[in-house]
C-alpha atoms as a PDB file:
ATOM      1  CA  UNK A   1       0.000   0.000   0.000  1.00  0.00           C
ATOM      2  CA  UNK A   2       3.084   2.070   0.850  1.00  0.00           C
ATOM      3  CA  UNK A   3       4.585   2.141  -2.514  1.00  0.00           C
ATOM      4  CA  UNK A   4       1.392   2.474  -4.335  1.00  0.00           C
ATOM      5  CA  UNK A   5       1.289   5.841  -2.142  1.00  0.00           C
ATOM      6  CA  UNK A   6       5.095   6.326  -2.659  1.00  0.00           C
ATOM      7  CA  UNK A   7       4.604   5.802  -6.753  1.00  0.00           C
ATOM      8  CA  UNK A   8       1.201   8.066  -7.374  1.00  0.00           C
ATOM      9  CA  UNK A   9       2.750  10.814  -5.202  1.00  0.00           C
ATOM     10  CA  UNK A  10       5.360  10.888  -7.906  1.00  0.00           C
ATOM     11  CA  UNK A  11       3.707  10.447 -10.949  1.00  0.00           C
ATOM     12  CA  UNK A  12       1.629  13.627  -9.570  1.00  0.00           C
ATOM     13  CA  UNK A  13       4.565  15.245  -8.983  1.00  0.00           C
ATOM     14  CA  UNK A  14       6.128  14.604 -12.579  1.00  0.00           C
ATOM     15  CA  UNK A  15       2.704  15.888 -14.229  1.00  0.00           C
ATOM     16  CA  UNK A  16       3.390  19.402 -12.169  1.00  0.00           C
ATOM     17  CA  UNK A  17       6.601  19.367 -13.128  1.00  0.00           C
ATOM     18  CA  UNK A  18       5.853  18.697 -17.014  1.00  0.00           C
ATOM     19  CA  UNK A  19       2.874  20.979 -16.776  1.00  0.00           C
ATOM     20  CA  UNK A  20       5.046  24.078 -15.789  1.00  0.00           C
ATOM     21  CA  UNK A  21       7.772  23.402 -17.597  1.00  0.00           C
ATOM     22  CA  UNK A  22       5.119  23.778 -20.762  1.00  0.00           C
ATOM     23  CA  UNK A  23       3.911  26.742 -19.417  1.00  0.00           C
ATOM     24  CA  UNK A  24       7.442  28.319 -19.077  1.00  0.00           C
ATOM     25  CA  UNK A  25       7.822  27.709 -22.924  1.00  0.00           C
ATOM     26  CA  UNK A  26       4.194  29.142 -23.819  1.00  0.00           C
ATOM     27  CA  UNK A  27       2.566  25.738 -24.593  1.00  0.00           C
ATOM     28  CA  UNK A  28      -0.857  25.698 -23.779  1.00  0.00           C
ATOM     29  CA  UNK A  29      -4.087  23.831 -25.320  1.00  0.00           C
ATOM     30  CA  UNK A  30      -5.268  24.279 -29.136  1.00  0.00           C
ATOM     31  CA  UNK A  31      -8.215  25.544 -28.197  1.00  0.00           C
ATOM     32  CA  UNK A  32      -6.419  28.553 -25.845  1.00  0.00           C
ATOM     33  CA  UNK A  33      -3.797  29.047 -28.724  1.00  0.00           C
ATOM     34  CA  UNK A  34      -6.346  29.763 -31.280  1.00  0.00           C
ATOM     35  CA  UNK A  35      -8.358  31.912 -29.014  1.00  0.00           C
ATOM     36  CA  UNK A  36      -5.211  33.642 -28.665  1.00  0.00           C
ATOM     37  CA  UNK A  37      -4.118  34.130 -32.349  1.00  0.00           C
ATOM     38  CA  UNK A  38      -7.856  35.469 -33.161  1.00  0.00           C
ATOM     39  CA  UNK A  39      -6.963  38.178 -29.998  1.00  0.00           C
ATOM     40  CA  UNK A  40      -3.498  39.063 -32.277  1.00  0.00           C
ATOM     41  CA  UNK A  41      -5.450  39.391 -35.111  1.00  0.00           C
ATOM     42  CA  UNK A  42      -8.307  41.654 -34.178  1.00  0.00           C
ATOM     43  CA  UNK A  43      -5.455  43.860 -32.328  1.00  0.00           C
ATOM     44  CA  UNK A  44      -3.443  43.914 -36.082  1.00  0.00           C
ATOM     45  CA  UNK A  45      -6.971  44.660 -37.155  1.00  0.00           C
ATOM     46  CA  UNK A  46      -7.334  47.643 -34.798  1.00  0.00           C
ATOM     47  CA  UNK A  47      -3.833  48.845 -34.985  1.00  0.00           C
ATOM     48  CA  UNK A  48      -4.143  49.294 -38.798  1.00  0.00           C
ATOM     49  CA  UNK A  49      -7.628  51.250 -38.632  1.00  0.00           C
ATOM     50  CA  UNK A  50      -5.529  53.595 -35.994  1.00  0.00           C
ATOM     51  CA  UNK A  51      -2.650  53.750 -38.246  1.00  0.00           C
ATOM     52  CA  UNK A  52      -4.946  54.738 -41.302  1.00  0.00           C
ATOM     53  CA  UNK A  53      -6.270  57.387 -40.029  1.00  0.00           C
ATOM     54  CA  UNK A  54      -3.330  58.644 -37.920  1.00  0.00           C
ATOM     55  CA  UNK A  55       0.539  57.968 -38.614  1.00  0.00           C
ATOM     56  CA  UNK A  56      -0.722  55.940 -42.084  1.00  0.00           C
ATOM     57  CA  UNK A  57      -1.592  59.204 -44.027  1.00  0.00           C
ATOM     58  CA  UNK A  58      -4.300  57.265 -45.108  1.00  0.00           C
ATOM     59  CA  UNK A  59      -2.755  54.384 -46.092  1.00  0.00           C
ATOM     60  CA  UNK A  60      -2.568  50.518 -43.742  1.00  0.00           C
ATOM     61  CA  UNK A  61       1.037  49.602 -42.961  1.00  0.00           C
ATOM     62  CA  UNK A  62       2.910  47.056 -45.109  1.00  0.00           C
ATOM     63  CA  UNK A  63       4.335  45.152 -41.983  1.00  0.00           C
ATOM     64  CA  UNK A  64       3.834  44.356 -38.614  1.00  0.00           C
ATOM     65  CA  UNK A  65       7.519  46.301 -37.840  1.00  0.00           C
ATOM     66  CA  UNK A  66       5.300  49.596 -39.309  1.00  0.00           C
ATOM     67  CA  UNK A  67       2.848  49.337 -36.734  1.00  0.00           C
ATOM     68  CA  UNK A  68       5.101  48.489 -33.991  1.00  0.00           C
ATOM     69  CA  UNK A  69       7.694  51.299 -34.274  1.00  0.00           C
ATOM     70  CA  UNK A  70       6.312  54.451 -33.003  1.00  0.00           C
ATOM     71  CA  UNK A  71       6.950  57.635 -34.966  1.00  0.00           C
ATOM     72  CA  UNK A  72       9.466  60.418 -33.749  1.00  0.00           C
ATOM     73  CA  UNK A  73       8.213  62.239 -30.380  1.00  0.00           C
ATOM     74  CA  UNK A  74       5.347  59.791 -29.995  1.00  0.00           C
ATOM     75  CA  UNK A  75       5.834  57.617 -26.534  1.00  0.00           C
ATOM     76  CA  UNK A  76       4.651  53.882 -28.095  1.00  0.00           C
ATOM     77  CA  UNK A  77       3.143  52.081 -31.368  1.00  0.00           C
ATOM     78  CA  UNK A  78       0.175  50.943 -32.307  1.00  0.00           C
ATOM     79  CA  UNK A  79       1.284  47.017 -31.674  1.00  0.00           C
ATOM     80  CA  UNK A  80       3.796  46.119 -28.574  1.00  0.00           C
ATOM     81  CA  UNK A  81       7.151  45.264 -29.859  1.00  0.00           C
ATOM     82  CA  UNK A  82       6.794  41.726 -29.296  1.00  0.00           C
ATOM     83  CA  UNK A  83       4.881  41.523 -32.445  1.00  0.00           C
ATOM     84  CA  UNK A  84       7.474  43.889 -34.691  1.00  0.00           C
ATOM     85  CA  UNK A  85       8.785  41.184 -36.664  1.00  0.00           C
ATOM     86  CA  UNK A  86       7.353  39.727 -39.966  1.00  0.00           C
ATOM     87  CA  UNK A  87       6.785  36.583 -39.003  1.00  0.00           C
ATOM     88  CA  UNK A  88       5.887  36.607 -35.505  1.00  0.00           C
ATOM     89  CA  UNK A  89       5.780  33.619 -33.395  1.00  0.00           C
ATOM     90  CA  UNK A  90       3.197  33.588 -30.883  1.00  0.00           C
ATOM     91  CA  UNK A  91       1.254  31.290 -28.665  1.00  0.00           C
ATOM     92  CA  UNK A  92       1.873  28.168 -31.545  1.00  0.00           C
ATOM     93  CA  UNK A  93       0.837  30.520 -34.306  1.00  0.00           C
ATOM     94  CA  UNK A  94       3.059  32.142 -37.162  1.00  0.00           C
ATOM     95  CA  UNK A  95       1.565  35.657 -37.149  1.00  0.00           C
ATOM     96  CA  UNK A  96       2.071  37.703 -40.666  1.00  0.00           C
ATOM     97  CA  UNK A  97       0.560  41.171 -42.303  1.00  0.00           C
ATOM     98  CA  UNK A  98       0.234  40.799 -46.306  1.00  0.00           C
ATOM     99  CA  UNK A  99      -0.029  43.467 -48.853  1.00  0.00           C
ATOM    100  CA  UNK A 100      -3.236  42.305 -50.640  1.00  0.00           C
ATOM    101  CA  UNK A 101      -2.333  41.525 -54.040  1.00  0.00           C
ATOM    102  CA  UNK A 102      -4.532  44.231 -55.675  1.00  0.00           C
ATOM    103  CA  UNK A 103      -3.432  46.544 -53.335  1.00  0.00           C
ATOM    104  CA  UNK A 104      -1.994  50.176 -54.890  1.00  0.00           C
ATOM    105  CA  UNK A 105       0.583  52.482 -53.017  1.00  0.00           C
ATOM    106  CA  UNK A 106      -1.245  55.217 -51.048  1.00  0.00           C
ATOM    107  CA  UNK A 107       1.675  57.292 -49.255  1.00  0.00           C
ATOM    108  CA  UNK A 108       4.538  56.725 -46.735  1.00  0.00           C
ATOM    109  CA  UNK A 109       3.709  56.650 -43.226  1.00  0.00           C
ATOM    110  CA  UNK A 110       5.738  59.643 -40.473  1.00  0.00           C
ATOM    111  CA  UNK A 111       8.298  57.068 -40.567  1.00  0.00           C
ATOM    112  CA  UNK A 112       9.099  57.138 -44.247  1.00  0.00           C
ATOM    113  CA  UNK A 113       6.964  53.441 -44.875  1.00  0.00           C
ATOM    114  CA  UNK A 114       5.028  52.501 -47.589  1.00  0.00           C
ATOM    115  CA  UNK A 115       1.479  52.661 -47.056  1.00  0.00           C
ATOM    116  CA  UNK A 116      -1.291  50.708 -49.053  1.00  0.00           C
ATOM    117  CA  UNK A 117      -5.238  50.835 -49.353  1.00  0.00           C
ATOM    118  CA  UNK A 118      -5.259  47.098 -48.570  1.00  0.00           C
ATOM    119  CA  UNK A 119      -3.798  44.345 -46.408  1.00  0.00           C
ATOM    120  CA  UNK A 120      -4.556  41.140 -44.474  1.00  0.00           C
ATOM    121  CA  UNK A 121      -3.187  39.439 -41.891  1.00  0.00           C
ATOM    122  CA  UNK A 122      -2.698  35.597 -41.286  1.00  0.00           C
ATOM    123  CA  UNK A 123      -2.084  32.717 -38.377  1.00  0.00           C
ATOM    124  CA  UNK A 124      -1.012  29.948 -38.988  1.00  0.00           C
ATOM    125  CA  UNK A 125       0.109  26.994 -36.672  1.00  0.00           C
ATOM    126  CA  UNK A 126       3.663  26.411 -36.600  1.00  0.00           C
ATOM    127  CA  UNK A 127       3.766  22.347 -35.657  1.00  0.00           C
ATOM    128  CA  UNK A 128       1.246  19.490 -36.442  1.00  0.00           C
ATOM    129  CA  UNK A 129      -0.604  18.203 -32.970  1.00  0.00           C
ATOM    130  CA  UNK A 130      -2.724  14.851 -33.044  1.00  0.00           C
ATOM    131  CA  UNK A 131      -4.879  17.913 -32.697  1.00  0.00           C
ATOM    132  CA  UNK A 132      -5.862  19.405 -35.316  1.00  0.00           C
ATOM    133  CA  UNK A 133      -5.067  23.356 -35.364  1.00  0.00           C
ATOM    134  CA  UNK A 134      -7.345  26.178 -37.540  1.00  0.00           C
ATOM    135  CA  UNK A 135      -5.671  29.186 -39.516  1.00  0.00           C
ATOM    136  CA  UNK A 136      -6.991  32.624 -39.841  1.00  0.00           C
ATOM    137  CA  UNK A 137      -6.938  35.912 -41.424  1.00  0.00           C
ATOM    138  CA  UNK A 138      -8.761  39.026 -41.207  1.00  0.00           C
ATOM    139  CA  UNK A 139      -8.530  42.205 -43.304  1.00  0.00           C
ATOM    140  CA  UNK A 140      -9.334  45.703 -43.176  1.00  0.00           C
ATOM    141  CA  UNK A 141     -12.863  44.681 -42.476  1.00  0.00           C
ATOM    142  CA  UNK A 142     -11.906  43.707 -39.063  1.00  0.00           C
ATOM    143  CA  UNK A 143     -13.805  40.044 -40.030  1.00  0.00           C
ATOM    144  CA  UNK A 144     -12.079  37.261 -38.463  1.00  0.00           C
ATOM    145  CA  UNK A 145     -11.869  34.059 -41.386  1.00  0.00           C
ATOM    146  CA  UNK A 146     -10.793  30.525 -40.505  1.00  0.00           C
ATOM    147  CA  UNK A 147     -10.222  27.712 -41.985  1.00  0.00           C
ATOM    148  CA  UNK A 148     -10.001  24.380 -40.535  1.00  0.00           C
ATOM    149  CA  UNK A 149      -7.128  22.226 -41.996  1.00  0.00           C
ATOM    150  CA  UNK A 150      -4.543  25.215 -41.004  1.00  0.00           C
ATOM    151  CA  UNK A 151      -4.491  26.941 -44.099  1.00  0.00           C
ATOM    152  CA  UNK A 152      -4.641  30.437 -43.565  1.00  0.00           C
ATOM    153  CA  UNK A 153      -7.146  32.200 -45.494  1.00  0.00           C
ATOM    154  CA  UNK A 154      -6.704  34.327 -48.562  1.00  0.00           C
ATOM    155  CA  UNK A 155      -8.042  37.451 -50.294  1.00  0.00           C
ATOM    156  CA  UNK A 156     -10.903  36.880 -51.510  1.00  0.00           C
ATOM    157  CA  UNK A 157     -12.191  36.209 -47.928  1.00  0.00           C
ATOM    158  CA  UNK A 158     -15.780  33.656 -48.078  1.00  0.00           C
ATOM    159  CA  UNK A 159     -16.886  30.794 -46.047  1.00  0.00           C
ATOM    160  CA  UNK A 160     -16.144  30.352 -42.501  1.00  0.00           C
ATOM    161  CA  UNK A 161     -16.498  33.362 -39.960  1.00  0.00           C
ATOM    162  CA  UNK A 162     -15.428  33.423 -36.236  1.00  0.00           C
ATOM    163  CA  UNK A 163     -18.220  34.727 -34.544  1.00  0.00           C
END
């Protein structure tokens, strides 16, 4: 009785241990990963309709590096400088802002950027899970697109909506 004690007190302990370790590295379920790359995306969303009108000069930023460097004499960006590079890596998800292929030049940005009168964004999973993952993209809509088989979404957006 002892070591059956002894033995499940350790496997308990070994499940913490394994558990924290995966939250140290960022790991969490599918299901909290994609609810997290939707949050990116609506922020990318946001952050472009605040660059448009503001620092954009009318235009949407070309990259996520646009939106994350604030312009001269303004205290911070539109997106947190975690999410300046193009791709991003976050929470399982490869996070990336596209020119939309139609898209057309509008200006430059305060910074001296190219701006354009379209983009979308995408995330995609980065590894395969017995579980399988969703993609998405949104646009300058703000609309949310997924697609099941973690293939992001492409201009033109149709079919599935997150809600």
């Amino acid at each position: 009785m002892k070591r059956g004690a002894v033995a499940a007190a350790i496997a308990a302990i070994a499940v913490l241990v394994v558990w924290q370790a995966r939250l140290q590295r960022g790991e969490r379920s599918s299901r909290g990963a994609s609810a997290s790359a939707i949050r990116v995306l609506r922020a990318i969303a946001k952050a472009q309709s605040e660059y448009t009108t503001s620092t954009g000069n009318g235009g949407y930023a070309g990259s996520l590096a646009a939106l994350a460097t604030p312009c001269s004499g303004v205290a911070t960006a539109l997106l947190p400088s975690d999410l300046g590079l193009d791709p991003t890596v976050k929470f399982g998800y490869e996070i990336r802002l596209h020119v939309k292929p139609s898209a057309k030049q509008v200006s430059v940005d305060c910074n001296g950027e190219a701006t354009y009168d379209g983009f979308y964004a995408t995330a995609a999973p980065t590894s395969v899970t017995k579980e399988k993952q969703p993609a998405f993209a949104t646009d300058e809509t703000g609309t949310v697109w997924f697609d099941a088989n973690g293939i992001p979404p492409a201009p033109p957006f149709g079919g599935s909506v997150v809600r």
